[in-house]
N, C-alpha and C. Protein backbone atom coordinates (compact mmCIF):
# COMPACT_ATOMS: atom_id res chain seq x y z
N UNK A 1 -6.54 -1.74 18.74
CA UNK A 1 -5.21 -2.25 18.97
C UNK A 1 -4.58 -1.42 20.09
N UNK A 2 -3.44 -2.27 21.21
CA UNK A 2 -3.58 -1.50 21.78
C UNK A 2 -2.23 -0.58 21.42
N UNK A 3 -1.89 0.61 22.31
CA UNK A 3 -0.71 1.42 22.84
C UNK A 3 0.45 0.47 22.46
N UNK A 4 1.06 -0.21 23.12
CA UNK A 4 1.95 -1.57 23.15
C UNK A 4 1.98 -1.78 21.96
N UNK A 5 1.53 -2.59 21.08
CA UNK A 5 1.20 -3.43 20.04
C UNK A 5 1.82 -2.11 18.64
N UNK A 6 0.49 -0.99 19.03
CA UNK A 6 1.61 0.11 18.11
C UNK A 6 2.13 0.77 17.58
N UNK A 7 2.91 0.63 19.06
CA UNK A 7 4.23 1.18 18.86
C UNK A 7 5.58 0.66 18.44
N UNK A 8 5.13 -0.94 18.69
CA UNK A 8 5.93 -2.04 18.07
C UNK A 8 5.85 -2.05 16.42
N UNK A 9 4.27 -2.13 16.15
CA UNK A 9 3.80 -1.99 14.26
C UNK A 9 4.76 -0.95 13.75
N UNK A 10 4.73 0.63 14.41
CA UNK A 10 5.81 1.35 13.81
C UNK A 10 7.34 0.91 13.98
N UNK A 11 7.71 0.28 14.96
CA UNK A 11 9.80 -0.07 14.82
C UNK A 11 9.07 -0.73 13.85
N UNK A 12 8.77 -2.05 13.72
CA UNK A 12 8.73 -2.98 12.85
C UNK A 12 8.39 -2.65 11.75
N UNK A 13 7.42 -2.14 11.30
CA UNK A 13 7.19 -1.59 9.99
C UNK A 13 6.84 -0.15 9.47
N UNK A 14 7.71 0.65 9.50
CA UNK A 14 7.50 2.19 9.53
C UNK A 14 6.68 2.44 8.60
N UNK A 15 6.63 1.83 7.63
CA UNK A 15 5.88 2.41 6.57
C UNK A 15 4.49 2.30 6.56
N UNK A 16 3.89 2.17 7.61
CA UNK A 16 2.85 2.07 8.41
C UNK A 16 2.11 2.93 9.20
N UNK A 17 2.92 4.09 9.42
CA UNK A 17 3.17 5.50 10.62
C UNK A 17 2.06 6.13 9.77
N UNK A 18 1.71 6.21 8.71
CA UNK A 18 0.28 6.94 8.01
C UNK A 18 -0.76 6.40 8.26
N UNK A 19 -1.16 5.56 8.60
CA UNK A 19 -2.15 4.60 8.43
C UNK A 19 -2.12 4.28 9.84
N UNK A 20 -3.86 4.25 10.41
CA UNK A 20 -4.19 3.73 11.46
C UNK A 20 -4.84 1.86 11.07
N UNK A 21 -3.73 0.95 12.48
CA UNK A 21 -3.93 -0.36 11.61
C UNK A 21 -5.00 -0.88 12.88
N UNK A 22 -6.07 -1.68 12.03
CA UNK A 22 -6.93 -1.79 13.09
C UNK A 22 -6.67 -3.14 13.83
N UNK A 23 -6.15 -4.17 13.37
CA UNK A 23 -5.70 -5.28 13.02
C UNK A 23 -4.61 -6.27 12.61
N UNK A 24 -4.28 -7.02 12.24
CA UNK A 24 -2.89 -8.07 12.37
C UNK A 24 -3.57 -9.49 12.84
N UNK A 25 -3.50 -10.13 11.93
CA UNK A 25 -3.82 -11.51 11.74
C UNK A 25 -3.13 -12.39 10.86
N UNK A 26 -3.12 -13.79 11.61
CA UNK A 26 -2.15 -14.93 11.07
C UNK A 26 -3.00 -15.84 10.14
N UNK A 27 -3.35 -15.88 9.01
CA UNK A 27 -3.68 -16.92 8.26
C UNK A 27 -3.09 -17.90 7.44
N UNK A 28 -2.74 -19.22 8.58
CA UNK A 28 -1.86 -20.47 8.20
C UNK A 28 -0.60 -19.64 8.20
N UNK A 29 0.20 -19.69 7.45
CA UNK A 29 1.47 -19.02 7.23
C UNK A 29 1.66 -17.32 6.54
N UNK A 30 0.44 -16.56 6.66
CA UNK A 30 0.68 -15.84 5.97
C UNK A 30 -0.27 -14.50 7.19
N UNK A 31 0.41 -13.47 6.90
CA UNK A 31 -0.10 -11.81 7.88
C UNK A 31 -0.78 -11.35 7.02
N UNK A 32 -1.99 -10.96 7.72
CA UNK A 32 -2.71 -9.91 7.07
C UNK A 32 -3.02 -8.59 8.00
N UNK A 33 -2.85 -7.46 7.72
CA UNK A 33 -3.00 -6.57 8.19
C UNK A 33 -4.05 -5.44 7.23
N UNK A 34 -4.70 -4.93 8.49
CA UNK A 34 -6.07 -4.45 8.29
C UNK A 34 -5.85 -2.76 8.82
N UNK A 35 -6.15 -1.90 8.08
CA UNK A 35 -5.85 -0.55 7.68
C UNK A 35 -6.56 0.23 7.55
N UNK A 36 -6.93 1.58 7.95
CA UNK A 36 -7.25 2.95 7.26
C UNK A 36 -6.51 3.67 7.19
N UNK A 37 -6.71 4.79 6.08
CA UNK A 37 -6.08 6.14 5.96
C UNK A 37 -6.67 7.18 7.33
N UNK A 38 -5.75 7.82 7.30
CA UNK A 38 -6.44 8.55 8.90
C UNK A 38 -5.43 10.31 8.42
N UNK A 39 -5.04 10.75 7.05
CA UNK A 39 -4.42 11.92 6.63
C UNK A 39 -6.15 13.05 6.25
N UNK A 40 -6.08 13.64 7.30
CA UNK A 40 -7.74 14.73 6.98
C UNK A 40 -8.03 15.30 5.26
N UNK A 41 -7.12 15.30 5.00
CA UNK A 41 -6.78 16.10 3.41
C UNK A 41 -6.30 15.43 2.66
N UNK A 42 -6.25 15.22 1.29
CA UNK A 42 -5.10 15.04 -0.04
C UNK A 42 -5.06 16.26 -0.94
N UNK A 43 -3.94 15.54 -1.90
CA UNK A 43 -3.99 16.43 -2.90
C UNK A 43 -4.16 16.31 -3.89
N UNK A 44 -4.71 16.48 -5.07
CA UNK A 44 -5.47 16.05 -6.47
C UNK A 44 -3.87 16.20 -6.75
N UNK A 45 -3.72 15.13 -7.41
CA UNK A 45 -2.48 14.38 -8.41
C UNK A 45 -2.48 15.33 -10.24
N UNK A 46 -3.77 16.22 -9.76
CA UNK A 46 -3.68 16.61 -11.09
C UNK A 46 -3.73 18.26 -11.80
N UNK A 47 -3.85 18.84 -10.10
CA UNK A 47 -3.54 20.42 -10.09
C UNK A 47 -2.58 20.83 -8.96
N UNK A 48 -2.78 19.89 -7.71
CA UNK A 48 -2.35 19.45 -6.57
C UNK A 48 -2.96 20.70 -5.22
N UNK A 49 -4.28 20.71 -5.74
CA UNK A 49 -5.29 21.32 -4.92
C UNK A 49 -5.45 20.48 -3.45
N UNK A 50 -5.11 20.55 -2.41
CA UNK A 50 -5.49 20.25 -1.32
C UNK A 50 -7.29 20.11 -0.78
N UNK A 51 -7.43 18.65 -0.55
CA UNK A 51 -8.95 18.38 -0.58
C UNK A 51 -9.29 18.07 0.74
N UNK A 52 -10.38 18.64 1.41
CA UNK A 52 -11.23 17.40 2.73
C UNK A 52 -12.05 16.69 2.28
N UNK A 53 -12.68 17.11 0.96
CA UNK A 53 -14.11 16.68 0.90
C UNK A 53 -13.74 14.95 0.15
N UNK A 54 -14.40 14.31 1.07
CA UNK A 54 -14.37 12.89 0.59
C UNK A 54 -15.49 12.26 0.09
N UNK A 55 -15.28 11.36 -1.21
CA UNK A 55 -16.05 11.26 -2.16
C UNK A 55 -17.03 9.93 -2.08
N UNK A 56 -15.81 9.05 -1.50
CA UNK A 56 -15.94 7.53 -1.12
C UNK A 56 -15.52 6.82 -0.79
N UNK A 57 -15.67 5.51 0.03
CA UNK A 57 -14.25 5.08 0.52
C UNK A 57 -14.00 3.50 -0.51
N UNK A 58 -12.93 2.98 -0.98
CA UNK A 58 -13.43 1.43 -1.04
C UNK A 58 -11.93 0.61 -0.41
N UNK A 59 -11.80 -0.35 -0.67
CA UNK A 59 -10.45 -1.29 -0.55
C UNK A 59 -10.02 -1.64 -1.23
N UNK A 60 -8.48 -1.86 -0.79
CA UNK A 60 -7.30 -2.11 -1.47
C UNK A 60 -6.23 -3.09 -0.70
N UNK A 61 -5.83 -3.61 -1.51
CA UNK A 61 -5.37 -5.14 -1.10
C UNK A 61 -3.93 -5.01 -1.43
N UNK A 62 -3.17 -4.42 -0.68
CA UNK A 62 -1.58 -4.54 -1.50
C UNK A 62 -0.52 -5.34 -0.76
N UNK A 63 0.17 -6.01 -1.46
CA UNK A 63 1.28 -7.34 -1.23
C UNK A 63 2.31 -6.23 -0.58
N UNK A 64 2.78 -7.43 0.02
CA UNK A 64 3.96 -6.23 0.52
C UNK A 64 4.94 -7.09 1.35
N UNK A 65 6.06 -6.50 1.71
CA UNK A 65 7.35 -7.67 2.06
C UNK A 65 6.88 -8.25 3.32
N UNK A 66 7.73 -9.77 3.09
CA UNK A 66 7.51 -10.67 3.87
C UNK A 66 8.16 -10.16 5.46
N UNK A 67 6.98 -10.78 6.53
CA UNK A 67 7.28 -10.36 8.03
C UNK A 67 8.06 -11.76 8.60
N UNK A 68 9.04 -11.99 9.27
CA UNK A 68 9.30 -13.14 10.11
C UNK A 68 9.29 -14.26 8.78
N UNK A 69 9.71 -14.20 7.28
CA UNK A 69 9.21 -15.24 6.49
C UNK A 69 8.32 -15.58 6.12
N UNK A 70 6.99 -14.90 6.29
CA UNK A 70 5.22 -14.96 5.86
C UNK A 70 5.06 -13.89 5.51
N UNK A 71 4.51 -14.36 4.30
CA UNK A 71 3.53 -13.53 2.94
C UNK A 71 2.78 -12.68 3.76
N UNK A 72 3.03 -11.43 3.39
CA UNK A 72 2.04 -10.09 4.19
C UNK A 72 1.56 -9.81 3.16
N UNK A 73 -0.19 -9.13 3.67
CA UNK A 73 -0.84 -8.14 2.59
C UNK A 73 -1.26 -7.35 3.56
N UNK A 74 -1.63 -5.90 3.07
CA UNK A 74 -2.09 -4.73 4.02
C UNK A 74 -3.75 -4.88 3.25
N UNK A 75 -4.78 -5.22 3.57
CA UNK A 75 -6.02 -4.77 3.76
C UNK A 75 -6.41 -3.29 3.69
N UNK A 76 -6.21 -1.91 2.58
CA UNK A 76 -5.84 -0.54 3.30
C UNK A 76 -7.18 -0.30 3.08
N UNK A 77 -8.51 0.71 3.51
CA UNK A 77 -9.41 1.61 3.17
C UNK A 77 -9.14 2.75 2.78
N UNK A 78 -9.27 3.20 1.57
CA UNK A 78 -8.70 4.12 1.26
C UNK A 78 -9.72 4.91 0.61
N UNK A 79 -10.01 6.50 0.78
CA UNK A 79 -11.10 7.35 0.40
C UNK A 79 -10.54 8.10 -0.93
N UNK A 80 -11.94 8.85 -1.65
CA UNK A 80 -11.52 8.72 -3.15
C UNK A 80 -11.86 10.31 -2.81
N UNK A 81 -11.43 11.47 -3.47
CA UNK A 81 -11.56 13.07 -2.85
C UNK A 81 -12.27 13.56 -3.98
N UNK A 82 -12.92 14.53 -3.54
CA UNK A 82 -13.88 15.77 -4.79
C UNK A 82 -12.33 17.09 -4.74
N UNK A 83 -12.11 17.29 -5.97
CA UNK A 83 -11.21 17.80 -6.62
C UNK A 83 -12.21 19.44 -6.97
N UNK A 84 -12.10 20.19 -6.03
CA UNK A 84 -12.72 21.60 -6.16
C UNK A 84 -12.02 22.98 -6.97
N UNK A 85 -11.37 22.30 -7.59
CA UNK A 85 -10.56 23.37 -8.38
C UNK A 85 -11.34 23.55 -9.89
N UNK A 86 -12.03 24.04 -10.27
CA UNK A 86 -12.85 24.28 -11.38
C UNK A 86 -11.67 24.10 -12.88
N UNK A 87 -10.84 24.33 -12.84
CA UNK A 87 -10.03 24.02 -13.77
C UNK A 87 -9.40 22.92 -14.12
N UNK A 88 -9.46 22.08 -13.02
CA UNK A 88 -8.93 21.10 -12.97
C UNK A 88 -9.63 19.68 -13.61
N UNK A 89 -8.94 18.82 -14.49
CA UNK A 89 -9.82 17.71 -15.43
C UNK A 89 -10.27 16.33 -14.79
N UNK A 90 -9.72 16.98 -13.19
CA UNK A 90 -10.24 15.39 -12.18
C UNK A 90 -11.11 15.84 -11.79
N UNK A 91 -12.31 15.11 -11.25
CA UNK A 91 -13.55 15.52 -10.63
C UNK A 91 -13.62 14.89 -9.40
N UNK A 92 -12.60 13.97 -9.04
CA UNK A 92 -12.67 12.60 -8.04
C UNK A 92 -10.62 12.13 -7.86
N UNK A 93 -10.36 12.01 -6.50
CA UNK A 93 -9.17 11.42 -6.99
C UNK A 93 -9.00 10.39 -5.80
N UNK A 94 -8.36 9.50 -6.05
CA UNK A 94 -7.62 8.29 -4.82
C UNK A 94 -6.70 9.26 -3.96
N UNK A 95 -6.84 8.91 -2.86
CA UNK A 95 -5.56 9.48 -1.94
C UNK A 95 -4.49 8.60 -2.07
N UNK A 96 -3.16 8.51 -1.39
CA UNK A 96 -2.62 8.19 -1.78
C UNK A 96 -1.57 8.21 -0.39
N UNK A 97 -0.75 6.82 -0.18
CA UNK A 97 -0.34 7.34 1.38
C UNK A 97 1.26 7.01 1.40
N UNK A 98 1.91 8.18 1.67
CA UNK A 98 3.50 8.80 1.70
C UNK A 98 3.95 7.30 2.13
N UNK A 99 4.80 6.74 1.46
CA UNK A 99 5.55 5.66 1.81
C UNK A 99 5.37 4.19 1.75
N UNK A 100 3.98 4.43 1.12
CA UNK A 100 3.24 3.05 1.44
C UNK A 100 2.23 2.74 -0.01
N UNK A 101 1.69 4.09 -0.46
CA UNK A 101 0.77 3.27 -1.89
C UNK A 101 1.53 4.02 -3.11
N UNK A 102 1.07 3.61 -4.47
CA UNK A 102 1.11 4.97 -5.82
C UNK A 102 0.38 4.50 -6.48
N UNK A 103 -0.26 4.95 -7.18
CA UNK A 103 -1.65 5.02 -8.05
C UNK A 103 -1.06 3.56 -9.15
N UNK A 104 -2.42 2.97 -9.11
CA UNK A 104 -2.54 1.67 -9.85
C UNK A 104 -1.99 0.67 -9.41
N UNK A 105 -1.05 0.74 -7.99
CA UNK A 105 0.06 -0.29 -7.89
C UNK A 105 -0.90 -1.06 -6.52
N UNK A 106 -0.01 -2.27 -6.93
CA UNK A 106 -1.03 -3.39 -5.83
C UNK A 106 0.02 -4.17 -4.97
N UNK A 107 1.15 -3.13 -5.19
CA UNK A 107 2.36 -3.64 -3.61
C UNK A 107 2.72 -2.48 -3.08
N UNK A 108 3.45 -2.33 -2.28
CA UNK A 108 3.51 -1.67 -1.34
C UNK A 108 4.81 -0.74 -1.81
N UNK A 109 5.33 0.05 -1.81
CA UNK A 109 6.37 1.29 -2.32
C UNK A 109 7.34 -0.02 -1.92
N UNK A 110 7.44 -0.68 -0.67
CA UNK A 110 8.70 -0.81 -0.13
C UNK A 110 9.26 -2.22 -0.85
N UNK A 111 7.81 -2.75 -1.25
CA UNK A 111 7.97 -4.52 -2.41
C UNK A 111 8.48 -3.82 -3.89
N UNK A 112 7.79 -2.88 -4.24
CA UNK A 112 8.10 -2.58 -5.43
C UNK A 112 9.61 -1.94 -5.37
N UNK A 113 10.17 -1.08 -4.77
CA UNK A 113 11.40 -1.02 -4.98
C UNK A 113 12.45 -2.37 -4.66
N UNK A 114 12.18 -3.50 -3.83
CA UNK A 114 13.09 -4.62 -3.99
C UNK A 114 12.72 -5.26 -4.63
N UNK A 115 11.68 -5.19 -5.33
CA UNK A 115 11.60 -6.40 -6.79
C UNK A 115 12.85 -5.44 -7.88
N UNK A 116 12.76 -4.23 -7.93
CA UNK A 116 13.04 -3.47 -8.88
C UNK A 116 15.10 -3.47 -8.39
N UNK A 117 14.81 -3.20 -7.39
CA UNK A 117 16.52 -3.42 -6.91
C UNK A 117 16.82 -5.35 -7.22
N UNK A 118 16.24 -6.19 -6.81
CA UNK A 118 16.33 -7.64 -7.92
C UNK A 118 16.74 -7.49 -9.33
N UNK A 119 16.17 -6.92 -10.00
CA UNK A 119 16.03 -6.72 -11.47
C UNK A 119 17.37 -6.14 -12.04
N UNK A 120 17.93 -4.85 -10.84
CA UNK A 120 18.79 -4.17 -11.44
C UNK A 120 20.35 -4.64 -11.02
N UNK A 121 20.04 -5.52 -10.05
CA UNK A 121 21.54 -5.88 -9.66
C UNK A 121 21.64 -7.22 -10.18
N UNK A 122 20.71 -8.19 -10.54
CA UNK A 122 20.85 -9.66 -10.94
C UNK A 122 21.30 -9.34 -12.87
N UNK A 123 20.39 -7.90 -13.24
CA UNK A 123 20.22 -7.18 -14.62
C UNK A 123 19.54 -8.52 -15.60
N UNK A 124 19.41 -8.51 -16.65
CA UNK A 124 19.02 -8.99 -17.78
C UNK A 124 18.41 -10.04 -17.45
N UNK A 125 17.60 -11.20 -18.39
CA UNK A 125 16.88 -12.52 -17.94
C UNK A 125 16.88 -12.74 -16.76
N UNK A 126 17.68 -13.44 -16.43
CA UNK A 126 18.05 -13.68 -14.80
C UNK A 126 17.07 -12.72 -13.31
N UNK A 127 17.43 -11.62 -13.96
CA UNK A 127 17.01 -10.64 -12.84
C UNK A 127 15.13 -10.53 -13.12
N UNK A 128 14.92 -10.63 -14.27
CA UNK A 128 13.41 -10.36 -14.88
C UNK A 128 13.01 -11.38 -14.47
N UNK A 129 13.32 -12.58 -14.67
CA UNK A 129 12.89 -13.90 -14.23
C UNK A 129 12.13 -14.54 -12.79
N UNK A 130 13.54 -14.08 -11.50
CA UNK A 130 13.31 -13.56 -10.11
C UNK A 130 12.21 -12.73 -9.96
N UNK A 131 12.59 -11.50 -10.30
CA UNK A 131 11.28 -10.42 -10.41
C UNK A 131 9.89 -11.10 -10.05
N UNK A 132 9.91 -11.45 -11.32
CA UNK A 132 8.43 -11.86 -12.41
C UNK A 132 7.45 -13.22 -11.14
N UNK A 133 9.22 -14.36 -10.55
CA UNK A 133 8.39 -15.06 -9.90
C UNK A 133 7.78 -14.55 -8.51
N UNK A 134 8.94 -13.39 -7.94
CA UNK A 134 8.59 -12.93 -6.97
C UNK A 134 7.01 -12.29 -7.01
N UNK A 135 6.85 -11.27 -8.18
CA UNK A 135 5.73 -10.80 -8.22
C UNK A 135 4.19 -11.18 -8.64
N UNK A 136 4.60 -12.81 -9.14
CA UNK A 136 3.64 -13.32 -9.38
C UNK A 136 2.67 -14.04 -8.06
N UNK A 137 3.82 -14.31 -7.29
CA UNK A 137 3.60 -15.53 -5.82
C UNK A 137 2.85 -14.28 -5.33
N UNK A 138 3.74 -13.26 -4.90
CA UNK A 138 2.39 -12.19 -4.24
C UNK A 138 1.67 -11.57 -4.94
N UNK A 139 1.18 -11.98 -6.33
CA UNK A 139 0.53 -11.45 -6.96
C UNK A 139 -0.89 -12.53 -6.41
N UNK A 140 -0.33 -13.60 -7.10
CA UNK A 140 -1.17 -15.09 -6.81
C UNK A 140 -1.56 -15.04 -5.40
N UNK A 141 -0.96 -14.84 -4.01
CA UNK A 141 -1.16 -14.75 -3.04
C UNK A 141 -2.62 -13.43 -2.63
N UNK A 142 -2.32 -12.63 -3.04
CA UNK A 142 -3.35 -11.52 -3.01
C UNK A 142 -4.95 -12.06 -4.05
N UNK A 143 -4.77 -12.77 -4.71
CA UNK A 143 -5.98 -13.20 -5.57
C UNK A 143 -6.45 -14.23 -4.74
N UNK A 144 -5.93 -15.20 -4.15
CA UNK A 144 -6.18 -16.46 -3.27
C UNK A 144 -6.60 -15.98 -2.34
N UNK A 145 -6.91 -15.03 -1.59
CA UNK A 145 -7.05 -14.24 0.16
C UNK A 145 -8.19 -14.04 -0.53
């Protein structure tokens, strides 16, 4: 991708600035964007030992707010770390990228807090309801790709 292109990806979507994007593609009405982690180190989530050693890589598919009115998903590669702290009860951990993933979740920090800001300002049924359809369409949307 080139220079141009982004530096535009970061105005437009900051939460992106971790991640080298290899890609950006239009399918019918909907963006997909294509991703690696590019942070040399993590930190085990469970002593918070700072790691290089990488274990494995696989993919991750997370929904995430709509661009221009079309359904986005980020495509991310994301590497799994050897946890060298002998005390420690992880042997393996997911990285994890500032602004953009959290463990188990399959949207993006920035979807999950406006489903959750939906919920809390609409409050009770109403707001769960919204939520639920919002998170189902890009739920459904990410299973259909």
């Amino acid at each position: 991708m080139g220079d141009h292109a982004a530096e535009l990806l970061k105005v437009l979507l900051p939460h992106l600035t971790h991640v080298v994007v290899n890609g950006v593609v239009r399918i019918g009405t909907s963006v997909r964007i294509s991703a690696i982690c590019s942070a040399p180190t993590a930190c085990c989530p469970g002593c918070g030992t700072v790691s290089a050693r990488v274990h494995s890589r696989y993919g991750r598919r997370l929904a995430d707010t709509a661009v221009v009115g079309q359904e986005t998903a980020i495509d991310l590669e994301v590497r799994r770390f050897i946890c060298d702290h002998a005390g420690c009860g992880k042997k393996t951990f997911a990285e994890q990228v500032e602004h953009l993933t959290f463990r188990y979740g399959r949207r993006t920090v920035l979807l999950q807090r406006l489903l959750q800001q939906v919920a809390l300002a609409l409050g009770g049924q109403a707001g769960e309801r919204l939520a639920e359809r919002l998170a189902r369409s890009a739920s459904e949307w990410l299973h259909w790709r």
